[in-house]
N, C-alpha and C. Protein backbone atom coordinates (compact mmCIF):
# COMPACT_ATOMS: atom_id res chain seq x y z
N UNK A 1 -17.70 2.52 1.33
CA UNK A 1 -18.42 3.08 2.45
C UNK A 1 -17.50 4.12 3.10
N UNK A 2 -18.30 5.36 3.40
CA UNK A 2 -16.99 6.39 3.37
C UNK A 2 -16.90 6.21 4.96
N UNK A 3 -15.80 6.69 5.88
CA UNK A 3 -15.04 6.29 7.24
C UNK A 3 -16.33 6.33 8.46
N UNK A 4 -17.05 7.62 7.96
CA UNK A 4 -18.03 8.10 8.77
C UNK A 4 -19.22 7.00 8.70
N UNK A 5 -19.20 6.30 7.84
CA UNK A 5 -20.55 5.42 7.55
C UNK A 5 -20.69 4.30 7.99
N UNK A 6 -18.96 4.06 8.72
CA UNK A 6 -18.82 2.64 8.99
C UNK A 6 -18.65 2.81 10.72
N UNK A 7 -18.91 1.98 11.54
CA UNK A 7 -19.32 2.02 12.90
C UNK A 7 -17.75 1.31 13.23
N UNK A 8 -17.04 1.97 14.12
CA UNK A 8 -15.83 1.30 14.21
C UNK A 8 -16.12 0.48 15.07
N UNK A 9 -17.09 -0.18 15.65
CA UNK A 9 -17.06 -1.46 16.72
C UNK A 9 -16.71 -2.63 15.90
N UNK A 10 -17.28 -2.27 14.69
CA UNK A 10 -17.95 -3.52 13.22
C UNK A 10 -16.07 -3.69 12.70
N UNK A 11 -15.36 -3.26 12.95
CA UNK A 11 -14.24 -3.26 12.35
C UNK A 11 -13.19 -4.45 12.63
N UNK A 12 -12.92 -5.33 11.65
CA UNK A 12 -11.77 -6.21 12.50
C UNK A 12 -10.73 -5.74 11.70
N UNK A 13 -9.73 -5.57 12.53
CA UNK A 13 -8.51 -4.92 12.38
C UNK A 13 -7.24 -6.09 12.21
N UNK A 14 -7.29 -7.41 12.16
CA UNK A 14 -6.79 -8.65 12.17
C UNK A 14 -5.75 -8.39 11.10
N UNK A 15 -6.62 -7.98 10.19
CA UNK A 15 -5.79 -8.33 8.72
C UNK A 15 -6.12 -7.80 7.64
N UNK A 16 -5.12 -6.60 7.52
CA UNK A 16 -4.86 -5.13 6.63
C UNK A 16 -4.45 -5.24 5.61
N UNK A 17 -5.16 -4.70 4.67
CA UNK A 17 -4.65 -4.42 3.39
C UNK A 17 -4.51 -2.93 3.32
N UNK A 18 -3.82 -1.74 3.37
CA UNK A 18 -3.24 -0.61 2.69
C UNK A 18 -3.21 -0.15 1.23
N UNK A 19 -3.94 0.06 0.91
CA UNK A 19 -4.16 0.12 -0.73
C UNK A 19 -4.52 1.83 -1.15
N UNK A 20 -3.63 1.81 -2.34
CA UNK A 20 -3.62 3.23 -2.55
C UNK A 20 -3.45 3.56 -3.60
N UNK A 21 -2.92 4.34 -4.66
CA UNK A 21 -1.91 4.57 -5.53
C UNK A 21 -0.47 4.93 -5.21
N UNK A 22 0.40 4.97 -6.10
CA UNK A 22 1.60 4.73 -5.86
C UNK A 22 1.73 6.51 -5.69
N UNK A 23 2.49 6.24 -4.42
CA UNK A 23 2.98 7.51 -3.85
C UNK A 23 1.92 8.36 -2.74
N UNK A 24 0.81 7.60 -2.43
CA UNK A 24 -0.11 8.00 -1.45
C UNK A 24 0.26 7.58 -0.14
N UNK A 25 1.38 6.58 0.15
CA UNK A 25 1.95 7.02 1.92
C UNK A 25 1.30 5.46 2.32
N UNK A 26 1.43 4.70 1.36
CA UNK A 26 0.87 3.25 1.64
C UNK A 26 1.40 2.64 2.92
N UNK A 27 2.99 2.33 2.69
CA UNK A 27 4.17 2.05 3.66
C UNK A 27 3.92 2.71 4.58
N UNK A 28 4.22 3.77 4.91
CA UNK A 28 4.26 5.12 5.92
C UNK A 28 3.07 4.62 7.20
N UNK A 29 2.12 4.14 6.61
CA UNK A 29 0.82 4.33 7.22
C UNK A 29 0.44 2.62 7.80
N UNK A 30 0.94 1.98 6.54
CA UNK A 30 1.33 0.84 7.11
C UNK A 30 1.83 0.56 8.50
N UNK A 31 2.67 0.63 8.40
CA UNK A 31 4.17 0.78 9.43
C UNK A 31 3.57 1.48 10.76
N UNK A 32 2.98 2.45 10.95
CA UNK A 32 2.00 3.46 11.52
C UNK A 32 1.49 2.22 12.36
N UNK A 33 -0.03 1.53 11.45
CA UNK A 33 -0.85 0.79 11.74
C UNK A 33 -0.26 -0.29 12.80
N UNK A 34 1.37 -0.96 12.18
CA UNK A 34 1.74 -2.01 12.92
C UNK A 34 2.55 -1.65 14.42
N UNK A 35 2.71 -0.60 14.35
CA UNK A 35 3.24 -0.35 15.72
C UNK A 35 1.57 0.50 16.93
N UNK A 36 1.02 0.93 15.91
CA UNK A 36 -0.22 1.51 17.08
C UNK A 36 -1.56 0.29 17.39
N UNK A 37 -1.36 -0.65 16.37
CA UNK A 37 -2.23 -2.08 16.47
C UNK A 37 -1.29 -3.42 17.28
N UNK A 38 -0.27 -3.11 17.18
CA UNK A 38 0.85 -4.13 17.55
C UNK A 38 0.91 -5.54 17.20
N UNK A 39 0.43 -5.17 15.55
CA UNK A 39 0.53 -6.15 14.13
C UNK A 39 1.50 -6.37 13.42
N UNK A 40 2.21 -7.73 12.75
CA UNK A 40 3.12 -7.56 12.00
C UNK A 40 3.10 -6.94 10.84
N UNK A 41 4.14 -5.85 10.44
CA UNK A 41 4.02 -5.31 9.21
C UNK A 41 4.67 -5.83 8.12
N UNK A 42 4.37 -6.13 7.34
CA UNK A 42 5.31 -7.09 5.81
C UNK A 42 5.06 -6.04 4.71
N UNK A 43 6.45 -5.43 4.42
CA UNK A 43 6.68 -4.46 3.44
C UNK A 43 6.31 -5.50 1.86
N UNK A 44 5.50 -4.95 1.26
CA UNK A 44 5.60 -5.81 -0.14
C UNK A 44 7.20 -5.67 -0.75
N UNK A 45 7.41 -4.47 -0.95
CA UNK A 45 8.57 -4.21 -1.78
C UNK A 45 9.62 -5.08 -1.35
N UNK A 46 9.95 -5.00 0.33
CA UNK A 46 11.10 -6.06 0.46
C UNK A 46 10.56 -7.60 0.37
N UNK A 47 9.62 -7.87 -0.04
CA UNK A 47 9.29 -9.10 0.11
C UNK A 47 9.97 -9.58 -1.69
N UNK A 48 9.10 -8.71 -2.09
CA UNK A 48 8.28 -9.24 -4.02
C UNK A 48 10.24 -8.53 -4.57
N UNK A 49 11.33 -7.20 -4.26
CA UNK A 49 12.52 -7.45 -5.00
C UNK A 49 13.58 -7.75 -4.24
N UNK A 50 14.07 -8.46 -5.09
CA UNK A 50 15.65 -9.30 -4.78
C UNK A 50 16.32 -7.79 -5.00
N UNK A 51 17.84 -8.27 -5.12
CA UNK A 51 18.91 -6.75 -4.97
C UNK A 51 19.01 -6.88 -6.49
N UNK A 52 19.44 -5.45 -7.01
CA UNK A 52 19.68 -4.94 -8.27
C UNK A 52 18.50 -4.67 -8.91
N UNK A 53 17.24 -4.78 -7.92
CA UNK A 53 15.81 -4.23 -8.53
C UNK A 53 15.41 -5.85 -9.58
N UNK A 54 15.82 -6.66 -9.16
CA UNK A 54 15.23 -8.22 -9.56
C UNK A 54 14.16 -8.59 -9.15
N UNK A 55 12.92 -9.09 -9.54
CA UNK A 55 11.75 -9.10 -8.90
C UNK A 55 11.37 -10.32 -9.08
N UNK A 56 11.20 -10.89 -7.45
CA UNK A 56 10.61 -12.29 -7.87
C UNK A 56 9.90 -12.93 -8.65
N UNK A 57 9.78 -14.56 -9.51
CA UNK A 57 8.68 -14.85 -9.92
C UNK A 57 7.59 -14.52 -9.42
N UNK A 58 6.55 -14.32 -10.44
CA UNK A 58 5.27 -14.56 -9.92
C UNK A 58 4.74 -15.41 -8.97
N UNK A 59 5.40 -16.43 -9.30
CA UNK A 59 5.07 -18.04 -8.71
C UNK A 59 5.41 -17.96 -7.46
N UNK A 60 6.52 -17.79 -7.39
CA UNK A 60 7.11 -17.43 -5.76
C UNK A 60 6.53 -16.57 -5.28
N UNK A 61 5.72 -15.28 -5.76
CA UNK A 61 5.40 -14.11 -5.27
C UNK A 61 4.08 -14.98 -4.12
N UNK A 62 3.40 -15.25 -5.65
CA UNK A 62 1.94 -16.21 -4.95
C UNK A 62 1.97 -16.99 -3.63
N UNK A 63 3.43 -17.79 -3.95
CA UNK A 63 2.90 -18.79 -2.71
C UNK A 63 3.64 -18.55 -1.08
N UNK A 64 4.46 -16.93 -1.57
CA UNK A 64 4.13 -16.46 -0.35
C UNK A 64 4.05 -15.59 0.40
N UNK A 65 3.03 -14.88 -0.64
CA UNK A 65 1.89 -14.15 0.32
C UNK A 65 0.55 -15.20 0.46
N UNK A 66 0.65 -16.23 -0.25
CA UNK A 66 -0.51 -17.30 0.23
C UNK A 66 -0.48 -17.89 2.00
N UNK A 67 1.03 -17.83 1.63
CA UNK A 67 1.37 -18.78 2.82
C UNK A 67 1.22 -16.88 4.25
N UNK A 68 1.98 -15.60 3.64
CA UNK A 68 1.54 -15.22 4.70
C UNK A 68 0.02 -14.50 5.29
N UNK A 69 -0.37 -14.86 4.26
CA UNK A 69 -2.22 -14.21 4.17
C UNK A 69 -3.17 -15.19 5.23
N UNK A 70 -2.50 -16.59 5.12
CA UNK A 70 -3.23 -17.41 5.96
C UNK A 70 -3.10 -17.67 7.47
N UNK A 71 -1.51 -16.71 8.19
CA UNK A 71 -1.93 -16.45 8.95
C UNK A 71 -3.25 -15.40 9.85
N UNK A 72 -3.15 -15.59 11.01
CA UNK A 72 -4.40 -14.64 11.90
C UNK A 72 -4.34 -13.36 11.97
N UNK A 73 -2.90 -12.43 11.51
CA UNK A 73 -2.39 -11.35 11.74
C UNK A 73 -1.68 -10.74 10.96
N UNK A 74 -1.79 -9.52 10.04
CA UNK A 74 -1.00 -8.96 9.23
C UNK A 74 -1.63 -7.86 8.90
N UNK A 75 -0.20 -6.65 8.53
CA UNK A 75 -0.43 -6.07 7.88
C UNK A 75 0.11 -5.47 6.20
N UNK A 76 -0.31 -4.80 5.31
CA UNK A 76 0.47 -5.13 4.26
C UNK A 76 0.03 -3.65 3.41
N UNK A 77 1.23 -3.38 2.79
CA UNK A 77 1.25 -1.72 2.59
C UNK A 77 0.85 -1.83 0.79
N UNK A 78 0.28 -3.08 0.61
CA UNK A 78 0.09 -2.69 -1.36
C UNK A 78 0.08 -4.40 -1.18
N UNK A 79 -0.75 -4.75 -2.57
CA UNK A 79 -1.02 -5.81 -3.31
C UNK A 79 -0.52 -5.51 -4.55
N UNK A 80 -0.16 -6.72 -5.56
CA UNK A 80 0.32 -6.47 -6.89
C UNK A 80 -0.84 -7.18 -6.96
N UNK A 81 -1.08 -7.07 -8.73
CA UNK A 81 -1.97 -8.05 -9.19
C UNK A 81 -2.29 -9.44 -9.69
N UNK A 82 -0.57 -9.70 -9.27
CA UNK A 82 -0.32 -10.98 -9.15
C UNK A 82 -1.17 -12.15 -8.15
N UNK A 83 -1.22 -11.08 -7.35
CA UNK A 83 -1.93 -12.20 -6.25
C UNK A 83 -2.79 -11.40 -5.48
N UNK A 84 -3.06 -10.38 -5.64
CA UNK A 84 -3.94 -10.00 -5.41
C UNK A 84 -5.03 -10.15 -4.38
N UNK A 85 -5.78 -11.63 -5.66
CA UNK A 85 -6.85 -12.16 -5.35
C UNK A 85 -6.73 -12.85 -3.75
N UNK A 86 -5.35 -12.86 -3.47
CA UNK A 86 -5.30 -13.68 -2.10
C UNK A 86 -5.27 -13.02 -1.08
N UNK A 87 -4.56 -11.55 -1.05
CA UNK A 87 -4.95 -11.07 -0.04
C UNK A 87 -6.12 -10.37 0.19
N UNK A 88 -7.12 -10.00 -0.98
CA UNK A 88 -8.19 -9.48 -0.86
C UNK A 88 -9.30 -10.16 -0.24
N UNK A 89 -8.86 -11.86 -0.35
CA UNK A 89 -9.90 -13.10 0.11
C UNK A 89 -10.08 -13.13 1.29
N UNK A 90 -8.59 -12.56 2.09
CA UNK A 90 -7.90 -13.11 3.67
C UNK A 90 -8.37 -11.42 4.52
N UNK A 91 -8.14 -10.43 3.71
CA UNK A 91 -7.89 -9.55 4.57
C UNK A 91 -9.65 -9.07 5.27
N UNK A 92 -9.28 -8.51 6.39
CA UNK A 92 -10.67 -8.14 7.20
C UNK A 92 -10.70 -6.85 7.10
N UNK A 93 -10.27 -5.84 6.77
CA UNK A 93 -10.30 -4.62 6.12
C UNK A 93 -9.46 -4.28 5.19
N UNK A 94 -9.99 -3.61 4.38
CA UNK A 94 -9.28 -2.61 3.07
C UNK A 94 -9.09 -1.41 4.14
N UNK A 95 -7.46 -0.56 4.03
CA UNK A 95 -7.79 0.80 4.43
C UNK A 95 -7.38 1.76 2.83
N UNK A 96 -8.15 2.39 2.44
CA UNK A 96 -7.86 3.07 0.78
C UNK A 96 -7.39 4.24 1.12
N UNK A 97 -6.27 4.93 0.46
CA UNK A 97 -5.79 5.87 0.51
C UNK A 97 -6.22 6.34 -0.91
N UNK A 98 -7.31 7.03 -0.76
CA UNK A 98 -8.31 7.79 -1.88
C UNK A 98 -8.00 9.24 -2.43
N UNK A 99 -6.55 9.63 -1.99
CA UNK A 99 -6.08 10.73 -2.04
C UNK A 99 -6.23 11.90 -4.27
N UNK A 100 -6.50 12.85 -3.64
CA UNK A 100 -6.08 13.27 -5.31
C UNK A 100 -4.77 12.84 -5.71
N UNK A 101 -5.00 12.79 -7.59
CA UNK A 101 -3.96 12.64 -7.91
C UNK A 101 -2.53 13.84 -7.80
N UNK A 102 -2.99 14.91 -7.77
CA UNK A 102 -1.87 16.41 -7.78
C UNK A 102 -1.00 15.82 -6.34
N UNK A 103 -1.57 14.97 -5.66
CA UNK A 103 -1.27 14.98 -4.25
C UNK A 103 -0.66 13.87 -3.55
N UNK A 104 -0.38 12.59 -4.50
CA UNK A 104 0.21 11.74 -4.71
C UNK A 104 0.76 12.20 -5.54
N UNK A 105 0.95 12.27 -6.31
CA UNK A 105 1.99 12.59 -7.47
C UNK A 105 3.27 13.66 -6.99
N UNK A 106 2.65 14.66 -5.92
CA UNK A 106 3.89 15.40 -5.48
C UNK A 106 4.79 15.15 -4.57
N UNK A 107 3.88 13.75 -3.64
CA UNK A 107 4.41 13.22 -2.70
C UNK A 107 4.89 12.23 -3.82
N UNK A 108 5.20 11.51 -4.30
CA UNK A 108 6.08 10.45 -5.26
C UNK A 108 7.19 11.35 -5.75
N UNK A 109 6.95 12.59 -6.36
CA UNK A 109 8.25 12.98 -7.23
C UNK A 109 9.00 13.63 -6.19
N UNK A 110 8.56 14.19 -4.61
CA UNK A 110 9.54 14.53 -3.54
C UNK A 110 10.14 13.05 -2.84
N UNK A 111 9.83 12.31 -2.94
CA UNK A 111 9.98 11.45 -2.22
C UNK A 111 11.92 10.47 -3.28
N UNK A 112 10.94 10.47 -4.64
CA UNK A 112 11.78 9.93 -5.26
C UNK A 112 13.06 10.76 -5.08
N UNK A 113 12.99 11.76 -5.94
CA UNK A 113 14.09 12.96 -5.98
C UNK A 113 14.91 12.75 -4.36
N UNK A 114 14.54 12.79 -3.48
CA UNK A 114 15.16 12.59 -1.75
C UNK A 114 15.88 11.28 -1.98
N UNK A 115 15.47 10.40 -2.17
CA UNK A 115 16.37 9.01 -2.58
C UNK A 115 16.91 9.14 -3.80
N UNK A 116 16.87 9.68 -4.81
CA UNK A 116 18.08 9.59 -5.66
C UNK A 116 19.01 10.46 -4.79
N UNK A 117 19.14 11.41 -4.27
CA UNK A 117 19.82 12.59 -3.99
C UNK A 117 20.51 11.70 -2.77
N UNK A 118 19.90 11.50 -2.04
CA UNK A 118 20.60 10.92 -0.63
C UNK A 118 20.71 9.04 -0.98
N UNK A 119 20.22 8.38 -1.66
CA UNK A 119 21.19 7.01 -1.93
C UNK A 119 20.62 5.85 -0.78
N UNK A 120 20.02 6.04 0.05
CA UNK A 120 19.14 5.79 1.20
C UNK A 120 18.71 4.26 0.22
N UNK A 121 19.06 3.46 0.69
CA UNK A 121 18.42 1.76 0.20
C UNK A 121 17.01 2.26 0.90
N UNK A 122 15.73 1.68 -0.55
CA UNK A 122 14.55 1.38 -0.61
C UNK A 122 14.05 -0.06 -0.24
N UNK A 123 14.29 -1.31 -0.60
CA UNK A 123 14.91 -1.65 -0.04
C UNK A 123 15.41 -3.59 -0.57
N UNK A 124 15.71 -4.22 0.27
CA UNK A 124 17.09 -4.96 0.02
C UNK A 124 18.09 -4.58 -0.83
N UNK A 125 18.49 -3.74 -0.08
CA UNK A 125 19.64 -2.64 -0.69
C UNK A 125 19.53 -2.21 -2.21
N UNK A 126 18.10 -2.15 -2.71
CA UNK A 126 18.83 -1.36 -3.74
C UNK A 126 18.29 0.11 -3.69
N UNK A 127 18.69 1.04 -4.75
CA UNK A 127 18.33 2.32 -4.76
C UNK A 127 17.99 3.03 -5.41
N UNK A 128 17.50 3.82 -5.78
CA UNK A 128 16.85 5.00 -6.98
C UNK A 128 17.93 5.73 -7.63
N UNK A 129 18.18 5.79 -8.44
CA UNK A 129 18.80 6.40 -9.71
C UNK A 129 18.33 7.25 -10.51
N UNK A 130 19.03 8.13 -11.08
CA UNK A 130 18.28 9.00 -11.93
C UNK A 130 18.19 8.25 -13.45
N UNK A 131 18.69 7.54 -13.91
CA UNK A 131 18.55 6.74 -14.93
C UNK A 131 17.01 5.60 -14.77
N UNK A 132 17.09 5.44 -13.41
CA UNK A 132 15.19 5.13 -13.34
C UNK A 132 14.52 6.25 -13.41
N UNK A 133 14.53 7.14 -12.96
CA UNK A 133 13.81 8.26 -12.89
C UNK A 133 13.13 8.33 -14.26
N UNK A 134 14.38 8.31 -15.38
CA UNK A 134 13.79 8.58 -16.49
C UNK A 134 13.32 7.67 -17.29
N UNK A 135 13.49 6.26 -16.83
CA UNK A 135 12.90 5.55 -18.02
C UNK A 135 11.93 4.94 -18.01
N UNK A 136 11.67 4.10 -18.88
CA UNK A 136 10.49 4.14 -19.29
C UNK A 136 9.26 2.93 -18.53
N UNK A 137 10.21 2.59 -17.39
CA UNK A 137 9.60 1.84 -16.43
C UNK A 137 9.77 2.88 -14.98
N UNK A 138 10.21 4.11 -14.99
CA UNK A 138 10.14 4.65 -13.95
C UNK A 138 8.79 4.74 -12.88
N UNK A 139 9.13 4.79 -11.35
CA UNK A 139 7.70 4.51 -10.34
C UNK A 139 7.15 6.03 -10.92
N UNK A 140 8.16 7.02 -11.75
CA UNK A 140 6.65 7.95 -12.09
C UNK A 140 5.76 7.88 -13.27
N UNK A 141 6.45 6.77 -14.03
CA UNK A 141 5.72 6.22 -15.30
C UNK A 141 4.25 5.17 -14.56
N UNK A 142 4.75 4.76 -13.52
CA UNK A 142 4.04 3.91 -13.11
C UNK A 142 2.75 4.43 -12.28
N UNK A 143 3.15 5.49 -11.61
CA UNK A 143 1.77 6.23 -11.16
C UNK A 143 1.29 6.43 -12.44
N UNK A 144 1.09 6.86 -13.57
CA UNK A 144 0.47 7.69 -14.24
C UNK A 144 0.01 6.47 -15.11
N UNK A 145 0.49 5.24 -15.23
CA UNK A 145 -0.47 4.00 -16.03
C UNK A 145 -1.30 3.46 -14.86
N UNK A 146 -1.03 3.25 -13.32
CA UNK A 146 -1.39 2.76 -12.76
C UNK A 146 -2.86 3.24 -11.88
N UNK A 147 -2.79 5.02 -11.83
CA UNK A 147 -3.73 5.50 -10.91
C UNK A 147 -5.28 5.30 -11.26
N UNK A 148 -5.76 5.14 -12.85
CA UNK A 148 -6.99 5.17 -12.93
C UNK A 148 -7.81 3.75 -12.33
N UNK A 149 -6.79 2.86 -12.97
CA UNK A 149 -7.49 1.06 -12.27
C UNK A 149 -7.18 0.83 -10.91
N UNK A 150 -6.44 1.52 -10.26
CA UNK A 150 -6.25 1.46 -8.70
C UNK A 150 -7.73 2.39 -8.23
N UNK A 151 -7.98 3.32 -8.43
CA UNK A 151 -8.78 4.33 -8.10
C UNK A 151 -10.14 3.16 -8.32
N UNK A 152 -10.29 2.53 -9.34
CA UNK A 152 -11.55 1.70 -9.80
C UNK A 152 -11.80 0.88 -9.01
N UNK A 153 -10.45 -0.56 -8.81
CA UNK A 153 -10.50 -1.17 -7.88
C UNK A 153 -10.92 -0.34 -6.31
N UNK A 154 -10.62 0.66 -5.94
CA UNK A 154 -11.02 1.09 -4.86
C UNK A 154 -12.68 1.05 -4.56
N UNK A 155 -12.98 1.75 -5.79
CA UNK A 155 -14.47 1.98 -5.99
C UNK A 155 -15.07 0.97 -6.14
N UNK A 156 -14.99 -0.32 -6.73
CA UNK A 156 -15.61 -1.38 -6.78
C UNK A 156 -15.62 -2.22 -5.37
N UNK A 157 -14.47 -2.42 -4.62
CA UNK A 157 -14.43 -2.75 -3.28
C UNK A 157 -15.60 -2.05 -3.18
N UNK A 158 -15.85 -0.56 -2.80
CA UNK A 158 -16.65 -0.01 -2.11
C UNK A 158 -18.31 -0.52 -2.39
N UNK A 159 -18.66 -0.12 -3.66
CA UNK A 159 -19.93 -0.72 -4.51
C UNK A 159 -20.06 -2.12 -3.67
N UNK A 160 -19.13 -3.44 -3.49
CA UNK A 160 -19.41 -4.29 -3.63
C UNK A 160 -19.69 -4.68 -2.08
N UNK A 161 -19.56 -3.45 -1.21
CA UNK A 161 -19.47 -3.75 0.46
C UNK A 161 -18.33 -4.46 1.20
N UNK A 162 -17.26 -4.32 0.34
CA UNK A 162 -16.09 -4.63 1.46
C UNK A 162 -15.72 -3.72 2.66
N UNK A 163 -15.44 -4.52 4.01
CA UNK A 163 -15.44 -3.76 4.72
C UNK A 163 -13.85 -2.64 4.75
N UNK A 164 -14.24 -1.37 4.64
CA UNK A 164 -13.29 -0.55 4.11
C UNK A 164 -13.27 0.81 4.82
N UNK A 165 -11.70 1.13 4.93
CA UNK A 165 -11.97 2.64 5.21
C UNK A 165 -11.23 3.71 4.66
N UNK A 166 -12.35 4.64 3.91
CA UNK A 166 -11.52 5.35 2.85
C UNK A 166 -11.40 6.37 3.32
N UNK A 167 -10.03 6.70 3.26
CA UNK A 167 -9.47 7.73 4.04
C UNK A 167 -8.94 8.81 2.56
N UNK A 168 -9.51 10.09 2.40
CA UNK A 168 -9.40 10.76 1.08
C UNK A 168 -8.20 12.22 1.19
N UNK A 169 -7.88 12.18 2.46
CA UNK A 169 -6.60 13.53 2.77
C UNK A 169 -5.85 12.98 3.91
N UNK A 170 -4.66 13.38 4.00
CA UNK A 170 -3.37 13.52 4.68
C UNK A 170 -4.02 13.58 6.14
N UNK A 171 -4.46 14.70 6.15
CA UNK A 171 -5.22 15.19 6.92
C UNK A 171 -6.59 14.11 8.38
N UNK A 172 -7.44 13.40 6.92
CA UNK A 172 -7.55 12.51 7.12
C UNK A 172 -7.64 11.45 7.71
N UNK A 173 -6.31 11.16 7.23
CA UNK A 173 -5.51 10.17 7.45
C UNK A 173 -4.82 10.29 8.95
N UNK A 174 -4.38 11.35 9.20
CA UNK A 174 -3.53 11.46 10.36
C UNK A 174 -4.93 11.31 11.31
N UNK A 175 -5.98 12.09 11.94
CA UNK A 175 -6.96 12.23 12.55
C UNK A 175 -7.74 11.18 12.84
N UNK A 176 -7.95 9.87 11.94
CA UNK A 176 -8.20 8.33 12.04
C UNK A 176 -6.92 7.79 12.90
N UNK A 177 -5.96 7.99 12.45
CA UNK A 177 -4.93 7.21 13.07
C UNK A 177 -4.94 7.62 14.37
N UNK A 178 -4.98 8.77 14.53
CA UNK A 178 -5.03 9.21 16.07
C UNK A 178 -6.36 8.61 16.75
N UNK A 179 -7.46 8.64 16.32
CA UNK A 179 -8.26 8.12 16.78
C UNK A 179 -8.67 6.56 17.23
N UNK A 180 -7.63 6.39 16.36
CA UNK A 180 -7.65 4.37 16.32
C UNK A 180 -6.99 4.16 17.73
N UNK A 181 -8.03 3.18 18.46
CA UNK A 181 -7.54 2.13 19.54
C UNK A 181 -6.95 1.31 19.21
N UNK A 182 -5.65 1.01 20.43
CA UNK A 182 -5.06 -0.19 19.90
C UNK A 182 -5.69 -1.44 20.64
C-alpha cells in the first residue's frame, strides 16, 4: 500500500521493522525513527556478529530476537531470514525502503569504500577491508544476490495487506520523517 494510501491515524508505530535492500539507509533511518519516536533501536548487525566478523548461531540468533520481538517496543533496521518469520509476526509496521537499484548500490559502494579508507568499526569492533571488498562473500556480492527476493518479499507484504510504508526515494524518505509525529 503505497504511503499516500495509508491514513496515518491507522498506523501503530510500536514495533518497526526497516526493511530494504542492502545499502538503502536501513540503519540510518532506523536510528532516525528511534530518537524522533523515542523507541529502542536494536542494530541487527551488532546483535547477529561477534568480533572478527563471526556470526552468531542461528539458534542463538532466533531466540533472541524471539525474546526481543516480544517485547511492546522496538525498532529494528533489517531481518535475516533466519528468523525472520518472528519479527514479521510481532512487528506493527513494515517501513520498505523501495529505493532503485543504481541508488542503493551507489550508496553501498560509497559507503563501503569510506570504511575501508577510514577503519571506522561497523560494528563490535570489526571493520571493512579491502580483501572483503573483493571476495566472494563481499556486502557488494551480497546486494547483487540479495536485491531481487528482498524487492519480492517487499511486494508480497504489500499484495498481502501488511500494514506498510513504502517509502521509494531519499527524498521520500526524508519528507515522511519530517512529517512523522512523535
Amino acid at each position: 500500500m503505497p504511503l499516500s494510501d495509508l491514513p496515518r491515524e491507522r498506523l501503530d508505530l510500536s514495533r518497526v521493522l526497516v526493511y530494504g535492500v542492502t545499502g538503502s539507509g536501513k540503519t540510518t533511518l532506523a536510528a532516525q525513527l528511534s530518537i524522533k519516536l523515542g523507541l529502542p533501536f536494536h542494530s541487527v548487525d551488532e546483535l547477529c556478529w561477534e568480533p572478527n566478523w563471526q556470526i552468531k548461531p542461528e539458534e542463538v540468533q532466533r531466540v533472541l530476537f524471539t525474546q526481543l520481538c516480544s517485547g511492546d517496543s522496538w525498532i529494528l533496521d533489517s531481518a535475516y531470514g533466519k528468523w525472520l518469520d518472528v519479527v514479521e509476526s510481532r512487528a506493527t509496521v513494515i517501513v520498505a525502503l523501495d529505493y532503485p537499484r543504481w541508488f542503493s548500490f551507489n550508496r553501498l559502494i560509497s559507503r563501503t569504500l569510506r570504511r575501508v579508507i577510514d577503519k571506522k568499526p561497523v560494528c563490535n569492533g570489526n571493520v571493512e577491508t579491502w580483501r572483503q571488498v573483493f571476495s566472494r562473500d563481499s556486502i557488494i556480492t551480497w546486494h547483487f544476490r540479495s536485491y531481487a527476493s528482498k524487492r519480492r518479499r517487499i511486494l508480497t507484504w504489500q499484495a498481502a495487506g501488511r500494514p506498510m510504508i513504502i517509502l521509494r526515494s531519499a527524498r521520500e524518505t526524508r519528507e515522511w520523517l519530517a512529517d512523522l509525529k512523535p
